[in-house]
Protein backbone atom coordinates (compact mmCIF):
# COMPACT_ATOMS: atom_id res chain seq x y z
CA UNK A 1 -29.98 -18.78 -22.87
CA UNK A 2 -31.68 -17.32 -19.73
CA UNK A 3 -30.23 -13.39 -19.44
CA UNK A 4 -31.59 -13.56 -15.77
CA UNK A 5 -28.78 -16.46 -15.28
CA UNK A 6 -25.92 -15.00 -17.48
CA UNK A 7 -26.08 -11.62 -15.74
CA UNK A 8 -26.54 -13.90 -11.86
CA UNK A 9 -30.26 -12.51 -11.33
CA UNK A 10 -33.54 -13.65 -10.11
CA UNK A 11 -36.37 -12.62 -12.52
CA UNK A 12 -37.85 -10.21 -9.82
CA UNK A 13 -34.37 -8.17 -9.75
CA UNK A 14 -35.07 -3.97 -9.65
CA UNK A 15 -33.37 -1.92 -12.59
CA UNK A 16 -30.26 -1.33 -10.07
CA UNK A 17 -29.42 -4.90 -9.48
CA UNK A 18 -29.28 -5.06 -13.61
CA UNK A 19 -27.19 -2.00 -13.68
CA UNK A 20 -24.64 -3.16 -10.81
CA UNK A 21 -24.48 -6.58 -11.96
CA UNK A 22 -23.95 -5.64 -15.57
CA UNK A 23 -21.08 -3.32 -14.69
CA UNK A 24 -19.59 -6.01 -12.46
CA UNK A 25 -19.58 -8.40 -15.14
CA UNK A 26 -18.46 -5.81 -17.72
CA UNK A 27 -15.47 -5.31 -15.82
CA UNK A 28 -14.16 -8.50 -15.74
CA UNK A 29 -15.14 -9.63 -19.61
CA UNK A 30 -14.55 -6.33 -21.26
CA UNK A 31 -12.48 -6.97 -24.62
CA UNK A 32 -9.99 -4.15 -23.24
CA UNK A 33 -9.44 -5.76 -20.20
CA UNK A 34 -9.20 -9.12 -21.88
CA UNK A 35 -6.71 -8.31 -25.01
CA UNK A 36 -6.65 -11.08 -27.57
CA UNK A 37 -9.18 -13.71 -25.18
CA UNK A 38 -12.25 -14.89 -27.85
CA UNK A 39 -13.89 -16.32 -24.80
CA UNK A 40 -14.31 -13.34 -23.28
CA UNK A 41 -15.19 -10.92 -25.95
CA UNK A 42 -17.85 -13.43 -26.69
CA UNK A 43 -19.13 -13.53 -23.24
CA UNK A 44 -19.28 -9.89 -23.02
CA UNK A 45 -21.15 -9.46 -26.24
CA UNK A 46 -23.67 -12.02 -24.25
CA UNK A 47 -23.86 -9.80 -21.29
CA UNK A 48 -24.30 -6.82 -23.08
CA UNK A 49 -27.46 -8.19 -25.21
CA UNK A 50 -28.83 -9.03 -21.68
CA UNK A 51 -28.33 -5.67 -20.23
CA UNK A 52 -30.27 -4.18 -23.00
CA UNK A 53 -32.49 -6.72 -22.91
CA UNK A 54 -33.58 -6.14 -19.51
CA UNK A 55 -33.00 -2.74 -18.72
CA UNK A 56 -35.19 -1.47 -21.40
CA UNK A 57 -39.39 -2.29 -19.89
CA UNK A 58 -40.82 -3.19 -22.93
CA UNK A 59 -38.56 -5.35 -24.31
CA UNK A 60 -38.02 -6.94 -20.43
CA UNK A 61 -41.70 -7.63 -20.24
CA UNK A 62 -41.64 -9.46 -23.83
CA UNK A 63 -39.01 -11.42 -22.78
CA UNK A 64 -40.21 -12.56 -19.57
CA UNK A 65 -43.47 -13.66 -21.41
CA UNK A 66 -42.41 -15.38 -24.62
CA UNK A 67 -38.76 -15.79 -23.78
CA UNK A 68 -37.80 -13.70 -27.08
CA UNK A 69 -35.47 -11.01 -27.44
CA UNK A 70 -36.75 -8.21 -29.85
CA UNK A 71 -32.63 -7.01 -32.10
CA UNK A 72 -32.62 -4.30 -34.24
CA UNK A 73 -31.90 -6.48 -37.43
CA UNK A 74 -28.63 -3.90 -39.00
CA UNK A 75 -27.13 -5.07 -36.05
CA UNK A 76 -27.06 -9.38 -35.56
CA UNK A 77 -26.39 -10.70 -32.11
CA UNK A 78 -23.93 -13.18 -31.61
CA UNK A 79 -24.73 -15.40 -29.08
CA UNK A 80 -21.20 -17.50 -29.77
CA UNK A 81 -22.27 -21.03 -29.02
CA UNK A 82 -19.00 -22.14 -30.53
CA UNK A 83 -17.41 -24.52 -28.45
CA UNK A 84 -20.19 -26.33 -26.99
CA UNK A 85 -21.15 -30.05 -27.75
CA UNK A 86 -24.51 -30.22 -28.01
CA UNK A 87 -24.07 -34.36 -28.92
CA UNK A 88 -23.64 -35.64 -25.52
CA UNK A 89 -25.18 -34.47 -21.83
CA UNK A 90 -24.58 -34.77 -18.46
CA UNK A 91 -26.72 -34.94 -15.32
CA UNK A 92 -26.31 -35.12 -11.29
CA UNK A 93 -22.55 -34.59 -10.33
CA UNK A 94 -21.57 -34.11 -13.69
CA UNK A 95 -23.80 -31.51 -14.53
CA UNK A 96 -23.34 -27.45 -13.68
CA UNK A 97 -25.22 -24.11 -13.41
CA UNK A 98 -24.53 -21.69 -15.99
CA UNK A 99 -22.45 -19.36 -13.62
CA UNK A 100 -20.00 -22.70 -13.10
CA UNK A 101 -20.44 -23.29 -17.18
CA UNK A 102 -19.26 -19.84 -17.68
CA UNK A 103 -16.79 -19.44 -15.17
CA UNK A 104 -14.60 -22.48 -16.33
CA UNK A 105 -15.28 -21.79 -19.96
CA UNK A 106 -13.94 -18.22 -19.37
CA UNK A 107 -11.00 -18.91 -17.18
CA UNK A 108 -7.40 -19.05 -18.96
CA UNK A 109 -6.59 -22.81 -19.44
CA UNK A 110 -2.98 -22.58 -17.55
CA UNK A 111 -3.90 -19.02 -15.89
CA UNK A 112 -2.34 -20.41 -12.65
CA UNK A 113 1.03 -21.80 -14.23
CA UNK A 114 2.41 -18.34 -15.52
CA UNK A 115 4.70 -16.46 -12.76
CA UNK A 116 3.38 -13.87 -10.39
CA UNK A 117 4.88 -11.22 -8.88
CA UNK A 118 4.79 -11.24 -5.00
CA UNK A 119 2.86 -8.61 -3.25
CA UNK A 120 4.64 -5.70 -1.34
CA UNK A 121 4.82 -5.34 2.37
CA UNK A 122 3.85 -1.92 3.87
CA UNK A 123 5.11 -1.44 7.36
CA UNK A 124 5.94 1.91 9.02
CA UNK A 125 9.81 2.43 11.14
CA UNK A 126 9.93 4.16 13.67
CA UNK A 127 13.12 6.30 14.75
CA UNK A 128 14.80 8.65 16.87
CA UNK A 129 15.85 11.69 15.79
CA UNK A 130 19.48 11.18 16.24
CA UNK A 131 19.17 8.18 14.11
CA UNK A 132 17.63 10.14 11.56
CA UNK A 133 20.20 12.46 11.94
CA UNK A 134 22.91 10.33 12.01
CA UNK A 135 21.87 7.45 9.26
CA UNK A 136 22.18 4.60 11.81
CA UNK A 137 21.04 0.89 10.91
CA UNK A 138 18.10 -0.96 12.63
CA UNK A 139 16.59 -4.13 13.34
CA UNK A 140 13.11 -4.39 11.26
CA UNK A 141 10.61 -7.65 12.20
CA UNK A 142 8.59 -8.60 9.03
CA UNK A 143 6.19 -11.27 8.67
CA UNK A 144 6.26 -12.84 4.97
CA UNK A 145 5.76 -15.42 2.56
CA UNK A 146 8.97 -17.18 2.02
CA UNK A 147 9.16 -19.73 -1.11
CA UNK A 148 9.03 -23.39 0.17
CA UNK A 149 12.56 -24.32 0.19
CA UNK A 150 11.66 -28.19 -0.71
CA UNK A 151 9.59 -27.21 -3.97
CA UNK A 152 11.42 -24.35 -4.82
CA UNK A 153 8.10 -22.15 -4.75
CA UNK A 154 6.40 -24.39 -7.29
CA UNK A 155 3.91 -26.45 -5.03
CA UNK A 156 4.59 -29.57 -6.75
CA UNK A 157 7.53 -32.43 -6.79
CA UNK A 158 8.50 -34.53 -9.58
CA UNK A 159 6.96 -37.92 -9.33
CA UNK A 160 6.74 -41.07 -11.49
CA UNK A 161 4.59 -40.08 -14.75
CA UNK A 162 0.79 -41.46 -14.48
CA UNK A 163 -2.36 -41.05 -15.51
CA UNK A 164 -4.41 -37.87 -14.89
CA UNK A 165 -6.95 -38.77 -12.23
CA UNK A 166 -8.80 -35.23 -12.82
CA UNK A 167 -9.55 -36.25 -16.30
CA UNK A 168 -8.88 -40.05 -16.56
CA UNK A 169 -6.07 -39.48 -19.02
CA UNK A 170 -8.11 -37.45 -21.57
CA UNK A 171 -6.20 -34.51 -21.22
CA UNK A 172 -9.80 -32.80 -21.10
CA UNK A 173 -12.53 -31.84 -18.68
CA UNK A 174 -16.25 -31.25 -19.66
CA UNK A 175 -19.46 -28.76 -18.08
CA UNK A 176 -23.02 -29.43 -18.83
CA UNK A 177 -25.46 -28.70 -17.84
CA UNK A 178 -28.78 -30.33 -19.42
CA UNK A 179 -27.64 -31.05 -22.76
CA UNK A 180 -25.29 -28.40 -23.31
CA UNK A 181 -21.72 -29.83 -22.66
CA UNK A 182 -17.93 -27.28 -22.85
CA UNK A 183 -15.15 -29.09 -23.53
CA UNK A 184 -11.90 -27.71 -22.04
CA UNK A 185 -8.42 -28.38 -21.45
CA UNK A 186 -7.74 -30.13 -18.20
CA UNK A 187 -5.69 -27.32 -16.12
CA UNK A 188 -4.47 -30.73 -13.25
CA UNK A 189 -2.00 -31.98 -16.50
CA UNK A 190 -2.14 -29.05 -18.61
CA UNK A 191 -4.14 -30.86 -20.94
CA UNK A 192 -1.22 -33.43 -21.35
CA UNK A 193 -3.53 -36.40 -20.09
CA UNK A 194 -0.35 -37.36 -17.61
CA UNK A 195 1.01 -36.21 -14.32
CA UNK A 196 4.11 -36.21 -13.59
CA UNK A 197 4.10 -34.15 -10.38
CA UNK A 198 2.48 -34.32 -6.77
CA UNK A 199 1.53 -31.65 -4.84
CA UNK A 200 4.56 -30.56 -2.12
CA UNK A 201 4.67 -32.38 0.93
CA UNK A 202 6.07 -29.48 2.90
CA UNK A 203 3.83 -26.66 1.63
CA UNK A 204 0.49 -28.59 0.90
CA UNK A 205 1.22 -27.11 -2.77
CA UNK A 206 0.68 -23.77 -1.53
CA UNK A 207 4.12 -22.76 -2.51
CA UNK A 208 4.96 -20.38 -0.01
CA UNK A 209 5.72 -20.96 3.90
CA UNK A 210 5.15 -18.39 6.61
CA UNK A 211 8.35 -16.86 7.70
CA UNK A 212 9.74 -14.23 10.50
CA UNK A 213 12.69 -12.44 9.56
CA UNK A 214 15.17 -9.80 11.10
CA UNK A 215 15.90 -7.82 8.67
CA UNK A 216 18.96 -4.77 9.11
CA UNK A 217 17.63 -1.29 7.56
CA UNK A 218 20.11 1.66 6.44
CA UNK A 219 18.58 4.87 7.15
CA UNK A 220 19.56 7.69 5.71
CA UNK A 221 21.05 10.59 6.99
CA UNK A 222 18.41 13.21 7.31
CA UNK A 223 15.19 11.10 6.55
CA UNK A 224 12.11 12.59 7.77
CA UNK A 225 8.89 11.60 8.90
CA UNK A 226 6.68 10.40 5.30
CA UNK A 227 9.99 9.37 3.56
CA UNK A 228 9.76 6.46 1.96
CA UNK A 229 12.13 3.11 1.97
CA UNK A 230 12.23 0.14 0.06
CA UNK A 231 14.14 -2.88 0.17
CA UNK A 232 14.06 -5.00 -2.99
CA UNK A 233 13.14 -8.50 -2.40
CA UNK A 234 11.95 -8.68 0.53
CA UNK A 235 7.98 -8.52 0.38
CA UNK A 236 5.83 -12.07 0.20
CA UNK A 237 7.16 -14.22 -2.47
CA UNK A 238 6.41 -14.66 -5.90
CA UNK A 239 4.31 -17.59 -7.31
CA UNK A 240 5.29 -19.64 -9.82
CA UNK A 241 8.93 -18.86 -9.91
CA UNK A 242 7.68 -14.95 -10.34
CA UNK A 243 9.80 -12.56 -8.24
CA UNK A 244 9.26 -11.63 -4.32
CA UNK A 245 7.60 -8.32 -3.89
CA UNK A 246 9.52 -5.35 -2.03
CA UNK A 247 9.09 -4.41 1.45
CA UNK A 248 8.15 -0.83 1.88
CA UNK A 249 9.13 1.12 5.00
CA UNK A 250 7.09 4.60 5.65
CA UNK A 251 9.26 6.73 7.83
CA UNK A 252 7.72 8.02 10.92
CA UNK A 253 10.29 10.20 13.27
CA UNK A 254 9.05 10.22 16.69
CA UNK A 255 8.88 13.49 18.82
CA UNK A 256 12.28 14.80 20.70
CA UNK A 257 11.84 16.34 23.76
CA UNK A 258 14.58 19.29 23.02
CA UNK A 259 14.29 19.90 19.41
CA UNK A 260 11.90 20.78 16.68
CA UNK A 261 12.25 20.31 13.54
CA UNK A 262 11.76 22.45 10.62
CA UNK A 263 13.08 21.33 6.92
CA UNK A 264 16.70 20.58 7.92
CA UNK A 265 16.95 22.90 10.87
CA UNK A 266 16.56 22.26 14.12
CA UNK A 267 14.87 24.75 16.93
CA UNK A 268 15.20 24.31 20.68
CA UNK A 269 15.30 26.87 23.51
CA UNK A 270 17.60 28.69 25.58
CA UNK A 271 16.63 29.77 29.00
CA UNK A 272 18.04 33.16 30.60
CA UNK A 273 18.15 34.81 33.39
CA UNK A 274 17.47 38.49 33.70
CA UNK A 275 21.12 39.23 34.28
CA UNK A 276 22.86 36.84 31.44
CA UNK A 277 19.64 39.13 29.28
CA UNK A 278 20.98 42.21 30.47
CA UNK A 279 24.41 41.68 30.60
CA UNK A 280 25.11 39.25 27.82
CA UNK A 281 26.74 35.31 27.98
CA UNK A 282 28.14 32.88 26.66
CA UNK A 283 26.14 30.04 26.93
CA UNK A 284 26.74 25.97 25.81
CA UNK A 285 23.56 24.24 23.96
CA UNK A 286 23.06 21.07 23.24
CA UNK A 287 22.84 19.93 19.83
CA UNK A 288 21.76 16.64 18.07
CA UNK A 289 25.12 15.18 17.34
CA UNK A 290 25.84 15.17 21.08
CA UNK A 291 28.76 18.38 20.59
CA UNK A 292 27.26 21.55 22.48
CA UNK A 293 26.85 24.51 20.65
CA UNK A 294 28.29 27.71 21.86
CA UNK A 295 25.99 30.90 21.40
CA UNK A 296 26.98 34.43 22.22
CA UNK A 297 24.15 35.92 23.99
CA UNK A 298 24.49 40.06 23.74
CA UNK A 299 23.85 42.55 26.17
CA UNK A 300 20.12 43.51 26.42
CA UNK A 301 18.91 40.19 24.94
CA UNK A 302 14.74 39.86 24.46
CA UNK A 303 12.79 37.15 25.36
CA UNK A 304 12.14 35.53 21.69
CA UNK A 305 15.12 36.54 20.27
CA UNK A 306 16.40 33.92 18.07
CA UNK A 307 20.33 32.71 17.43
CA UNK A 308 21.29 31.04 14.78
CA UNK A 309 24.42 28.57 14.97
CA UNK A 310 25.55 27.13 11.30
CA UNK A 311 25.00 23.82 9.77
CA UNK A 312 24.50 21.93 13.56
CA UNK A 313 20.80 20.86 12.41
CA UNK A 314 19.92 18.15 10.24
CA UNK A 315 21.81 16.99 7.17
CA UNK A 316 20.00 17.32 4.00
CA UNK A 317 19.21 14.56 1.66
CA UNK A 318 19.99 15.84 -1.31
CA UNK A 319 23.78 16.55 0.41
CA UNK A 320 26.30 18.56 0.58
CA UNK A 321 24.71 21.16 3.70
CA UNK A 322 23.38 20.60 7.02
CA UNK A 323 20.57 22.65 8.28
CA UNK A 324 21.23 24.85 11.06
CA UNK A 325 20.34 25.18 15.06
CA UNK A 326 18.10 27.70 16.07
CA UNK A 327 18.12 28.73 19.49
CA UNK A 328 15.29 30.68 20.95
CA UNK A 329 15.63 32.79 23.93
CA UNK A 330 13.15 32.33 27.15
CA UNK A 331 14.00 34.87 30.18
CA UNK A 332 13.34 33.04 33.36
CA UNK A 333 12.70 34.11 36.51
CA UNK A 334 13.82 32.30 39.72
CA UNK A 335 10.66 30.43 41.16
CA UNK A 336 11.29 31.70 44.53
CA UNK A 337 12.91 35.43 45.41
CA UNK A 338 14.38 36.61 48.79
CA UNK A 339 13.61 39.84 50.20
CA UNK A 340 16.93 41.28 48.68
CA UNK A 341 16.25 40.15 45.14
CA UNK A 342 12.52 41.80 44.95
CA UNK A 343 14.10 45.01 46.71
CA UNK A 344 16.35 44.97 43.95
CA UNK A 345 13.66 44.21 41.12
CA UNK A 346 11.71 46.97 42.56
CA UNK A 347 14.72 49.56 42.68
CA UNK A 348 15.46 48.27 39.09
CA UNK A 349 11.61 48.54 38.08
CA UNK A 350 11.78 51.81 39.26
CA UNK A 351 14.69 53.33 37.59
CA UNK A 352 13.72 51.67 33.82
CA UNK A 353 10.03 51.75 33.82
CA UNK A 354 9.58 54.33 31.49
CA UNK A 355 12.21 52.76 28.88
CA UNK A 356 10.73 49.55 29.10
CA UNK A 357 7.59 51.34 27.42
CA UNK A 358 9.29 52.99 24.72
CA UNK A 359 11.16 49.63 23.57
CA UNK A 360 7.93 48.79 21.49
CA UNK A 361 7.58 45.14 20.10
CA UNK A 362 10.18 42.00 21.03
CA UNK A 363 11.80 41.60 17.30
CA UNK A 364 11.35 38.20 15.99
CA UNK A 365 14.51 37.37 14.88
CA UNK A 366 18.20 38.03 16.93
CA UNK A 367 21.64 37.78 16.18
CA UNK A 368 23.72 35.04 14.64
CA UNK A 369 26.62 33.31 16.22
């Protein structure tokens, strides 16, 4: 056995390709990872005696000159020829490298025949705020892998029995290489020797078919941009009979050009002018659900004051509440004044000045409606 072939090597590989490789083929052959497969526990003991083989100098350069691998003798390696046929070899087409000798020997018999599980879809939706407010349905294009509907998602239709023509009816296939030769079962017939099957005409055997489909989403009231949604089913198809993944739809709400949101209320903003400030209004606002919102503006309003009008924001999703609209107030003035409005901003200017000072910082937070 050449450790420079088991672990994939050339013999002038550095101390870090022995490392990487060894952990890449630890991975796949560990016992833990393999529960209950002989084949592979075997194969890892292999790779492990040629990791310390060659990652240790001194016992590296032995080896390379003499071929022998120096074992502490309390502890007997296994090299776990069992299984080969040494009676018999094989040459040109017939024969294989070690890496194809221990690939086939290592791979489950029927590994392909049990069911598998289809693999999600992942696909962000895009809404509007008033359909995440509202909990509207919409139109979601996914590209998947539908189950051949002439195979049923198997790859193969019943035939006439025959012969195997992978293994010429012996139910078995054989590796060699030199005069090493693995017998294993033939994985074509499932080691029966006879087919009775041929691979789909529709799907090529591949078991699946591309397919576009329109599918109609519920959203939730109240989603919000992160939220997750899944629809069972509806991912790439299983092999093997196994069940069709899910398709998984990451929420993403798009910007409104009125409101903000924040948790389950909603913020937007109320211009004024400097006599509906100083006088006090009524004033309509709109809301999401398309109802304006009344607010009762006070006398002597501040720019930043902030209303509150109850349960017109967002509904939650847990239920039972909406959120609430907050409306912040902006005093505006006119982008153009006549002569008679500055004379009066002047004469007003004049006559206030001094309590304007004294009024000390806007407050944060107003009154509620």
């Amino acid at each position: 056995m050449d450790f420079y072939i088991l672990l994939g090597l050339e013999r002038a590989a550095t101390p870090t390709d022995i490392k990487r490789a060894y952990k890449r083929l630890a991975r796949k052959y560990h016992p833990d990872i393999n529960p209950g497969d002989r084949l592979a526990a075997q194969h890892f003991r292999q790779i492990a005696q040629a990791y310390e083989t060659l990652s240790d100098p001194d016992r590296r350069r032995q080896y390379d000159a003499v071929g022998l691998v120096v074992v502490d003798g309390s502890a007997p390696v296994d090299f776990g020829f069992e299984g080969f046929d040494f009676s018999a070899s094989a040459s040109g087409a017939a024969a294989s490298t070690f890496g194809d000798l221990f690939g086939d020997a290592l791979r489950a018999p029927f590994e392909s025949g049990a069911p598998q599980r289809g693999v999600d879809i992942h696909q962000t939706l895009t809404v509007t705020l008033e359909q995440a407010c509202a909990g509207q349905h919409t139109e979601v294009c996914v590209t998947r892998h539908e189950r051949c509907a002439v195979c049923a998602g198997f790859g193969r239709l019943r035939a006439a029995e025959r012969r195997c023509e992978v293994c010429q009816g012996s139910g078995a296939v054989r590796s060699a290489r030199g005069h090493m030769v693995f017998t294993k079962p033939c994985a074509s017939c499932r080691g029966t020797g006879a087919q009775s099957s041929i691979p789909c005409t529709a799907c090529g055997g591949r078991q699946t078919d591309i397919h576009v489909e329109s599918l109609a989403v519920q959203i939730p009231p109240g989603v919000s941009s992160g939220d997750h949604l899944r629809v069972p089913g509806k991912g790439h198809a299983g092999r093997n009979g196994g069940d069709a993944g899910d398709l998984s739809l990451t929420v993403d709400v798009a910007p409104h050009a009125i409101f903000q949101r924040e948790g389950d209320d909603l913020r937007t903003m109320l211009p004024l002018g400097v006599h509906e400030a100083a006088f006090g209004a009524r004033i309509e606002v709109p809301s999401i659900d398309g109802r304006p919102a009344r607010v009762a503006v006070p006398p002597g309003t501040q720019s930043g004051q902030r209303f509150r009008v109850r349960e017109r924001g967002m509904p939650s999703l847990r239920g039972g509440h909406r959120g609430d609209l907050v409306v912040e107030a902006r005093i505006v003035l006119p982008a153009a004044l006549d002569e008679r409005s500055k004379e009066l901003l002047r004469e007003f200017g004049r006559i206030n000045s001094d309590d304007v000072r004294r009024e000390g910082p806007v407050r944060a937070e107003g009154g509620r409606s």
